[in-house]
PDB file of N, CA and C in Angstrom:
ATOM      1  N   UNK A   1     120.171  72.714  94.506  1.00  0.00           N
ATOM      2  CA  UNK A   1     118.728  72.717  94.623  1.00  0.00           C
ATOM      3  C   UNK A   1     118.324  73.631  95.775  1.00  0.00           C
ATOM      4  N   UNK A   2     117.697  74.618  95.340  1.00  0.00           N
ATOM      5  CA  UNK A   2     116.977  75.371  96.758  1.00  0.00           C
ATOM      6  C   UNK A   2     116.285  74.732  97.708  1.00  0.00           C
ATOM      7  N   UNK A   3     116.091  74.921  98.775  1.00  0.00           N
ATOM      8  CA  UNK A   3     115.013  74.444  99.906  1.00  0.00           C
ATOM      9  C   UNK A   3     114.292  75.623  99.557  1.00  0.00           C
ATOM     10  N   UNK A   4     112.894  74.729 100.165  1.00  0.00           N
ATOM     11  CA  UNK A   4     112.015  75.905 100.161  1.00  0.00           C
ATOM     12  C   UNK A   4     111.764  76.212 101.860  1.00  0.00           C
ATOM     13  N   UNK A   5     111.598  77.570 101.674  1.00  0.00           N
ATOM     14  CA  UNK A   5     111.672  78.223 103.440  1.00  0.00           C
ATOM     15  C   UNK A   5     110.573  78.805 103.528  1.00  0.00           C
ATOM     16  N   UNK A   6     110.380  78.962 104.863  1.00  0.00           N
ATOM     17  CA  UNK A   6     108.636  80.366 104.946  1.00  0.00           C
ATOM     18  C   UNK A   6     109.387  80.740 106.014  1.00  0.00           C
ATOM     19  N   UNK A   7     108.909  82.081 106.248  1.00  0.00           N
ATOM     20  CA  UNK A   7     109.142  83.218 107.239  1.00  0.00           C
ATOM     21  C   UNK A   7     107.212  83.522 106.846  1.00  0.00           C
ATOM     22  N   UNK A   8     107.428  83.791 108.358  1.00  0.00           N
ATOM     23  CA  UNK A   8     106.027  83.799 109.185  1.00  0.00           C
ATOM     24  C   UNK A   8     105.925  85.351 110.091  1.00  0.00           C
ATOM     25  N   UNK A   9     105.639  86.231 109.731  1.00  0.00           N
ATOM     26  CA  UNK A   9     105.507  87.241 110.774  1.00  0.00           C
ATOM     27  C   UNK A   9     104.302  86.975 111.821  1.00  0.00           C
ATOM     28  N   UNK A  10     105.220  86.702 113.405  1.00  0.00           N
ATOM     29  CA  UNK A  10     104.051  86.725 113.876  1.00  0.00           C
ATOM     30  C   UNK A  10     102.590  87.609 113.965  1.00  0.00           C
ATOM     31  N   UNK A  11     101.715  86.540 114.313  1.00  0.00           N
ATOM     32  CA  UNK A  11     100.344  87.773 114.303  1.00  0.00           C
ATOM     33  C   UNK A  11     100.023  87.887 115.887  1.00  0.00           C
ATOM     34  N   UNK A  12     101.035  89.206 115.903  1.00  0.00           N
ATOM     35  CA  UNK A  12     100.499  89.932 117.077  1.00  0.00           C
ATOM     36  C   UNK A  12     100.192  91.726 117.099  1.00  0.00           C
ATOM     37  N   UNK A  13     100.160  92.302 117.720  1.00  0.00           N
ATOM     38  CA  UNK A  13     100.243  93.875 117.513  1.00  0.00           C
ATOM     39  C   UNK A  13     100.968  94.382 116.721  1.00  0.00           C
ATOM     40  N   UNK A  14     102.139  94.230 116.679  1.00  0.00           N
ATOM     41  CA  UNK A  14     103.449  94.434 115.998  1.00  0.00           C
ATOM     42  C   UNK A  14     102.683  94.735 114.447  1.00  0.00           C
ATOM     43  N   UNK A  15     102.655  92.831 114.343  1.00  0.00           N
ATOM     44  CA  UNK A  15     102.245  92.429 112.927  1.00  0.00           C
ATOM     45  C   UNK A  15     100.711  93.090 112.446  1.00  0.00           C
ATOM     46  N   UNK A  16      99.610  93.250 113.434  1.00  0.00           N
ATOM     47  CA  UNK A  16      98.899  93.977 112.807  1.00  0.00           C
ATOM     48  C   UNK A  16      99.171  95.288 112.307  1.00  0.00           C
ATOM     49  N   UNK A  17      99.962  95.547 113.157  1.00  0.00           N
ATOM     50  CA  UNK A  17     100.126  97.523 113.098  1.00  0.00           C
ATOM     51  C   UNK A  17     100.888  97.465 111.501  1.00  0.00           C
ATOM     52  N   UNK A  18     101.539  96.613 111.386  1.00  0.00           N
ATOM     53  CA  UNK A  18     102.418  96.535 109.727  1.00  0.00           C
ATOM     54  C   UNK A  18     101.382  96.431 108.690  1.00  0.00           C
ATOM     55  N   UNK A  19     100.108  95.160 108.885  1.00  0.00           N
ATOM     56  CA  UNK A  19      99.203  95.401 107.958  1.00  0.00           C
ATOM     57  C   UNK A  19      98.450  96.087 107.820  1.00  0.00           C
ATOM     58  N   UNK A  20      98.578  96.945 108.939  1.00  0.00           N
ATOM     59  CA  UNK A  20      97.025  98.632 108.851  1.00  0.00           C
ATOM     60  C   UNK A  20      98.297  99.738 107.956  1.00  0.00           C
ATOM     61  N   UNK A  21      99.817  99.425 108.401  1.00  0.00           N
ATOM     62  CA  UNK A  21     100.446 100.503 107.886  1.00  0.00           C
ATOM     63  C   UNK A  21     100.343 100.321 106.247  1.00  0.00           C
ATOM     64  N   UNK A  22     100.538  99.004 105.718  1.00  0.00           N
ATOM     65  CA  UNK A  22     100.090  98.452 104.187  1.00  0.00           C
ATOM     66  C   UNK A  22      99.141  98.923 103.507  1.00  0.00           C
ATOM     67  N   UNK A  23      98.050  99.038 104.322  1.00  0.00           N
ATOM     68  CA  UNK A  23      96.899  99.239 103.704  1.00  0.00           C
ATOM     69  C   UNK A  23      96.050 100.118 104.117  1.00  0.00           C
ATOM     70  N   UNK A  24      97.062 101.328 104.496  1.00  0.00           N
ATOM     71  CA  UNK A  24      95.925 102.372 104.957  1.00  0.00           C
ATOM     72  C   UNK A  24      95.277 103.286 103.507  1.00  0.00           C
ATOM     73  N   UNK A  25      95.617 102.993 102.627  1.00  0.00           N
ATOM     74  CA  UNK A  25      95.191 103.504 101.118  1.00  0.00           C
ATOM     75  C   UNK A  25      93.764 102.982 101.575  1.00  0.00           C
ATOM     76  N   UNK A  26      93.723 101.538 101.749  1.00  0.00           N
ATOM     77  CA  UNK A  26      91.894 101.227 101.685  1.00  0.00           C
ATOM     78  C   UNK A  26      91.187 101.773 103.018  1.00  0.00           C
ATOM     79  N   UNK A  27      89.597 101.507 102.781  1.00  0.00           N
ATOM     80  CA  UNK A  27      88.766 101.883 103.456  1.00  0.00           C
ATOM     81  C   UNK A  27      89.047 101.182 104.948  1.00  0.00           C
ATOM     82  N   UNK A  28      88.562 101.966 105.999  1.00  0.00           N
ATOM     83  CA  UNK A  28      88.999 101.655 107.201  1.00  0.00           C
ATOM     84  C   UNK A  28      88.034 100.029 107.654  1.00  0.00           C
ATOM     85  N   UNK A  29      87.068 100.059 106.943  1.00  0.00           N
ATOM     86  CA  UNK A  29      86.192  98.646 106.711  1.00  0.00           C
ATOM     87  C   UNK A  29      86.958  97.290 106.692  1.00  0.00           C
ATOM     88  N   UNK A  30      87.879  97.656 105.957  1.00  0.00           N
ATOM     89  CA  UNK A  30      88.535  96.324 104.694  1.00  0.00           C
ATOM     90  C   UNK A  30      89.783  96.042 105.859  1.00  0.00           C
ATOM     91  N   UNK A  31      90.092  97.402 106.193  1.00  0.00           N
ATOM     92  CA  UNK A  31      92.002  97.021 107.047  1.00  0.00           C
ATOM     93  C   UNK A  31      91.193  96.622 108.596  1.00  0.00           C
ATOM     94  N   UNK A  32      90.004  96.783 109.188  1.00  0.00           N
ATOM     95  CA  UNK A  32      89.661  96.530 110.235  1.00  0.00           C
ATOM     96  C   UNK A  32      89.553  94.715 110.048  1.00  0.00           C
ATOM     97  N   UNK A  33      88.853  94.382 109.059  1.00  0.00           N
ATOM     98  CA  UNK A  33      88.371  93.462 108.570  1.00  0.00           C
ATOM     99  C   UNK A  33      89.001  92.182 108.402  1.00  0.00           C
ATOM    100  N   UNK A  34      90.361  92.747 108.001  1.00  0.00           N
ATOM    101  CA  UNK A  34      91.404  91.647 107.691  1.00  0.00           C
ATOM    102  C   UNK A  34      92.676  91.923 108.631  1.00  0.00           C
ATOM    103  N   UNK A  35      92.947  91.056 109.230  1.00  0.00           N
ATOM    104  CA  UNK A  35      94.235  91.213 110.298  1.00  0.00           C
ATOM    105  C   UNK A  35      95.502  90.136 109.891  1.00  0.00           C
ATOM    106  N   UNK A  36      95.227  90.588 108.436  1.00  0.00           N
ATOM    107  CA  UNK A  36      96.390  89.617 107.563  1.00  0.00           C
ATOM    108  C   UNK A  36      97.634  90.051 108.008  1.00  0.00           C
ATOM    109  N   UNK A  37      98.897  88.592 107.890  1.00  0.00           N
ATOM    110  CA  UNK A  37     100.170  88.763 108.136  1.00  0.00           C
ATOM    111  C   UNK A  37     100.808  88.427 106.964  1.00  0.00           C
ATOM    112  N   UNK A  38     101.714  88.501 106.404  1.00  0.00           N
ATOM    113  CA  UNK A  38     102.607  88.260 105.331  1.00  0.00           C
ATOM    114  C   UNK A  38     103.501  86.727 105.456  1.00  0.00           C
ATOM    115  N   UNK A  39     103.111  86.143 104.336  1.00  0.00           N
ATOM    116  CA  UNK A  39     103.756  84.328 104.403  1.00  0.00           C
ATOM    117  C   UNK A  39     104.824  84.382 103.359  1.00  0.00           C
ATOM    118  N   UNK A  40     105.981  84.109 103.075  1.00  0.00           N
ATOM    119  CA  UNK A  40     107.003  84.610 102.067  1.00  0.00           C
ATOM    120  C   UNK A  40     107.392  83.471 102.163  1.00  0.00           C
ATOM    121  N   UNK A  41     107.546  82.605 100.963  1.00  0.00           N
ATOM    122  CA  UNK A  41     108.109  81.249 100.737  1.00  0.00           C
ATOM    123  C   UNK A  41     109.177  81.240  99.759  1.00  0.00           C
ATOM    124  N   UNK A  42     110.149  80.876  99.314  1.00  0.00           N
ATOM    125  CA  UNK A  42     111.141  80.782  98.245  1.00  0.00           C
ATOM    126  C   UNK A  42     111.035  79.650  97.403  1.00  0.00           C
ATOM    127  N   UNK A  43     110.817  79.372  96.248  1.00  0.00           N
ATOM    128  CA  UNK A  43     110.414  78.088  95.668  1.00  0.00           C
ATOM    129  C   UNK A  43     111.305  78.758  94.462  1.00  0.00           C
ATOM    130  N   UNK A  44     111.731  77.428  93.356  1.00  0.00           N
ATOM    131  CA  UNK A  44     112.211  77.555  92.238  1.00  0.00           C
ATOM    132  C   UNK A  44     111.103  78.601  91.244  1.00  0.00           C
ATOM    133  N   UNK A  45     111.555  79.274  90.224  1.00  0.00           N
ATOM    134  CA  UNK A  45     110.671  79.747  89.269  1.00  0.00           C
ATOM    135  C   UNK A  45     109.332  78.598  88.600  1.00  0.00           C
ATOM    136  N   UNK A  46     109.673  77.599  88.375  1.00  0.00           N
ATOM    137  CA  UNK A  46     108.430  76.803  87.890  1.00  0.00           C
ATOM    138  C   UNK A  46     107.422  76.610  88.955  1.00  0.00           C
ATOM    139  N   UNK A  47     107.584  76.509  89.970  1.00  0.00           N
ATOM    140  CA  UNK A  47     106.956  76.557  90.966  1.00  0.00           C
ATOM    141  C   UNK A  47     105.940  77.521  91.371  1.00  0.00           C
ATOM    142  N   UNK A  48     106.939  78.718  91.509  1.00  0.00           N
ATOM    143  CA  UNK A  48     106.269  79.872  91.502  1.00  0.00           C
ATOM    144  C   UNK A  48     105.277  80.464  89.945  1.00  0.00           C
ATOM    145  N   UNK A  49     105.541  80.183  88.870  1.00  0.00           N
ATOM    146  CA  UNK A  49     105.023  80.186  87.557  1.00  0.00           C
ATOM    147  C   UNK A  49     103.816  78.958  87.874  1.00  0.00           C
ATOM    148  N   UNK A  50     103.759  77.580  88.184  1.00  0.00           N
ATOM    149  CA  UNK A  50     102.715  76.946  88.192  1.00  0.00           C
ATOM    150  C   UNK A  50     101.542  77.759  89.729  1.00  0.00           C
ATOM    151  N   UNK A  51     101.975  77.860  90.649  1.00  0.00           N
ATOM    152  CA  UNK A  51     101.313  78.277  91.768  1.00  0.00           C
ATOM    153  C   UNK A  51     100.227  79.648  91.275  1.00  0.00           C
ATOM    154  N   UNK A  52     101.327  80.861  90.633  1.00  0.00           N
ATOM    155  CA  UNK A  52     100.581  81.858  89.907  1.00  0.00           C
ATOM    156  C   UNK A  52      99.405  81.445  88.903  1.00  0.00           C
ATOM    157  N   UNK A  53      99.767  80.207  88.033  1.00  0.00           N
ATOM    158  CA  UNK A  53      98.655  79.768  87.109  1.00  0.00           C
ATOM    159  C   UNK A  53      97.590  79.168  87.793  1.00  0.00           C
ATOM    160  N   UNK A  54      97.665  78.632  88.521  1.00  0.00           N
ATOM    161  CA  UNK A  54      96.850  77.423  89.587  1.00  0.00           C
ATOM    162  C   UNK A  54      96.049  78.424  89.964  1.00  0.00           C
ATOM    163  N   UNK A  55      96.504  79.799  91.171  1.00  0.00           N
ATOM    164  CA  UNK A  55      95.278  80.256  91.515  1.00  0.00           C
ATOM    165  C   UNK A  55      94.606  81.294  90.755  1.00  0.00           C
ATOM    166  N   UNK A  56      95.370  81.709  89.742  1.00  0.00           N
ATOM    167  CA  UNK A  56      94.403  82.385  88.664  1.00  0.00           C
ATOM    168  C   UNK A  56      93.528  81.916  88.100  1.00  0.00           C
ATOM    169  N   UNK A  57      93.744  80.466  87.760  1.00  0.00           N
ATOM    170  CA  UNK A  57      92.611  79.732  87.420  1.00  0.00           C
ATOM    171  C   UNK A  57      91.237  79.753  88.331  1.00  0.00           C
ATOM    172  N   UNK A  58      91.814  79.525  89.562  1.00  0.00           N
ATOM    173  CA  UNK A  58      90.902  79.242  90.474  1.00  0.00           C
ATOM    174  C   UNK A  58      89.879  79.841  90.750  1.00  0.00           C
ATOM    175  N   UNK A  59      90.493  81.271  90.714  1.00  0.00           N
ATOM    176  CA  UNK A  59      89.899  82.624  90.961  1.00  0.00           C
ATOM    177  C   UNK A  59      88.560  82.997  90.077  1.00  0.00           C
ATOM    178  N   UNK A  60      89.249  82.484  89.106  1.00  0.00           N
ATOM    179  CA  UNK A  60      88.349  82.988  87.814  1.00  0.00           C
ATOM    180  C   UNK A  60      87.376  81.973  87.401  1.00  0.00           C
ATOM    181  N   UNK A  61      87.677  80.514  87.452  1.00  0.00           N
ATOM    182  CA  UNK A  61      86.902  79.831  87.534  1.00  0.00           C
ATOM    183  C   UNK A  61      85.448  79.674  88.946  1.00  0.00           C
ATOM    184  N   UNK A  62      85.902  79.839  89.887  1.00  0.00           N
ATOM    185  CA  UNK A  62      84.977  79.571  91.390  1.00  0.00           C
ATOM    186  C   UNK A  62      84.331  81.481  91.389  1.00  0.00           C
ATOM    187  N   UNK A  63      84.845  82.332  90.805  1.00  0.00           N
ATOM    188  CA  UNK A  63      84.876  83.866  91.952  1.00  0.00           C
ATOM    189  C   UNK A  63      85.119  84.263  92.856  1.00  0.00           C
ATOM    190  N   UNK A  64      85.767  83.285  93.011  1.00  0.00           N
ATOM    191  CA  UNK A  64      86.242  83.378  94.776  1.00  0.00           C
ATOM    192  C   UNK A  64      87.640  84.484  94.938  1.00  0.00           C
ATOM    193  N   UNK A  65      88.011  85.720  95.813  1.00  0.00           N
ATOM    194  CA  UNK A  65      88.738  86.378  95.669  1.00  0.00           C
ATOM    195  C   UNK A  65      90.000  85.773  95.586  1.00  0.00           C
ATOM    196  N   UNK A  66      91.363  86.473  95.262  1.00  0.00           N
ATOM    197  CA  UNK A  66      92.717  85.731  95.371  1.00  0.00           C
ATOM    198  C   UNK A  66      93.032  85.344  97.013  1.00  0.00           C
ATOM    199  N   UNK A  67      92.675  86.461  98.147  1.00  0.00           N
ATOM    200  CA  UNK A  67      92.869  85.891  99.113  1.00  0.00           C
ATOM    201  C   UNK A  67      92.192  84.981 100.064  1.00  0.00           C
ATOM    202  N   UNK A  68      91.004  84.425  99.732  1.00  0.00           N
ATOM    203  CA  UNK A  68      90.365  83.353 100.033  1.00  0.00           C
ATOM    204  C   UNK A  68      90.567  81.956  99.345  1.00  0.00           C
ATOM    205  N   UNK A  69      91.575  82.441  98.133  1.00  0.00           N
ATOM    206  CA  UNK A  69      92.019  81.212  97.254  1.00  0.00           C
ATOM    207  C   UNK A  69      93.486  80.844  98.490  1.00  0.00           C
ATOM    208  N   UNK A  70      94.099  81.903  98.367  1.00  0.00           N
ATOM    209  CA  UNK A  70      95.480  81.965  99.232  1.00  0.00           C
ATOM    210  C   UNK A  70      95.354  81.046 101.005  1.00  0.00           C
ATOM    211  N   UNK A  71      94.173  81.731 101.774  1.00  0.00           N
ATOM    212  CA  UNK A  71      94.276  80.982 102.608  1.00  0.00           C
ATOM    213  C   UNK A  71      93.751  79.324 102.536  1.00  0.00           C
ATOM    214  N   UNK A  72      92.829  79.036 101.321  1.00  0.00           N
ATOM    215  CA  UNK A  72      92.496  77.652 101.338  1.00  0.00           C
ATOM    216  C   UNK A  72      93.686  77.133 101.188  1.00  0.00           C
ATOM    217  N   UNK A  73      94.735  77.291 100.560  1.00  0.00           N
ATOM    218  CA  UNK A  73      95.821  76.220  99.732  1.00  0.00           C
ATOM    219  C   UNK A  73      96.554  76.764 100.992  1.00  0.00           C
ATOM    220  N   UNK A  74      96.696  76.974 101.846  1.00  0.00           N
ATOM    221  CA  UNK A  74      97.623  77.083 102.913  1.00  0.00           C
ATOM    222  C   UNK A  74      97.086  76.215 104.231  1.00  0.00           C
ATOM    223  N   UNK A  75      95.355  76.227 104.077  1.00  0.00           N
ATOM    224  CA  UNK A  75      95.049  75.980 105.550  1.00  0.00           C
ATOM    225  C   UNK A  75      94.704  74.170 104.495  1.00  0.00           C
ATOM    226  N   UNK A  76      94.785  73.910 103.594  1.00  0.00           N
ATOM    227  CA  UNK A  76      95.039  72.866 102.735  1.00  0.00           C
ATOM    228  C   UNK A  76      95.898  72.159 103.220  1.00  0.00           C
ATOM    229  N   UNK A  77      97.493  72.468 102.938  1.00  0.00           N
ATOM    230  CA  UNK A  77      98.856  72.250 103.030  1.00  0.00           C
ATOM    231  C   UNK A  77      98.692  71.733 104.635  1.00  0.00           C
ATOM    232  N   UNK A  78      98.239  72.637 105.584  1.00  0.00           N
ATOM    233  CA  UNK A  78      98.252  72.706 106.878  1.00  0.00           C
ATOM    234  C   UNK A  78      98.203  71.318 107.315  1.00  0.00           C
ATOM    235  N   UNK A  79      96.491  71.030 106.357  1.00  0.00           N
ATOM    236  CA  UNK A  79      95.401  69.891 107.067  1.00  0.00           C
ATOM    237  C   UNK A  79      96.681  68.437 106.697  1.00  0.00           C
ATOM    238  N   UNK A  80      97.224  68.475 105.384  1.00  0.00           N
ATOM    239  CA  UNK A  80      97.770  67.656 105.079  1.00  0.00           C
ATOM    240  C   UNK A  80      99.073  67.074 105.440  1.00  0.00           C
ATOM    241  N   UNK A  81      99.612  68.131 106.176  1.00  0.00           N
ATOM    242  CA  UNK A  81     100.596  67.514 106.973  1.00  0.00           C
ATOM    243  C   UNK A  81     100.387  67.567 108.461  1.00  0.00           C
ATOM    244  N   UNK A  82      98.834  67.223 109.049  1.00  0.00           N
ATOM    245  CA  UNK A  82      98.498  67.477 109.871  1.00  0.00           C
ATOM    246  C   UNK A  82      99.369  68.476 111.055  1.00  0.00           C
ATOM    247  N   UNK A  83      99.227  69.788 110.690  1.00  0.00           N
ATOM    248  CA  UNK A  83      99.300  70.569 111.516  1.00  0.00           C
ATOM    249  C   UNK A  83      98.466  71.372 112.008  1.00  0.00           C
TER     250      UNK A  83
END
């Protein structure tokens, strides 16, 4: 049975400078805007297959973008194991 793991890049300079290097294709608006870090979890395939369905739904149902779906179910997870 796998564990499931996260690797966390910290968010500091480092880690911003990686997400301006990601996304310097977009407008300087959008990469100023977002000082996103990368969350990488390992879960079984069904997991990852239900998670993909879950927030597609979500998305499409509310309009809410994928990454405002992404940080709710994380800062979710957070509240619930009180961290």
């Amino acid at each position: 049975m796998r564990r499931l793991s996260a690797f966390i890049k910290r968010n500091n300079i480092e880690g911003l400078q990686v997400v301006e290097e990601k996304n310097k294709e977009l407008c300087p608006e959008v990469v100023e805007a977002s000082p996103l870090v990368d969350l990488r979890i390992q879960v079984p395939q069904d997991l990852y297959v239900a998670y993909q369905r879950c927030s597609w739904i979500i998305v499409h149902e509310t309009g809410r973008t994928p990454l405002v779906v992404m940080e709710e179910m994380v800062r979710d997870f957070l509240v619930k194991h009180g961290c």
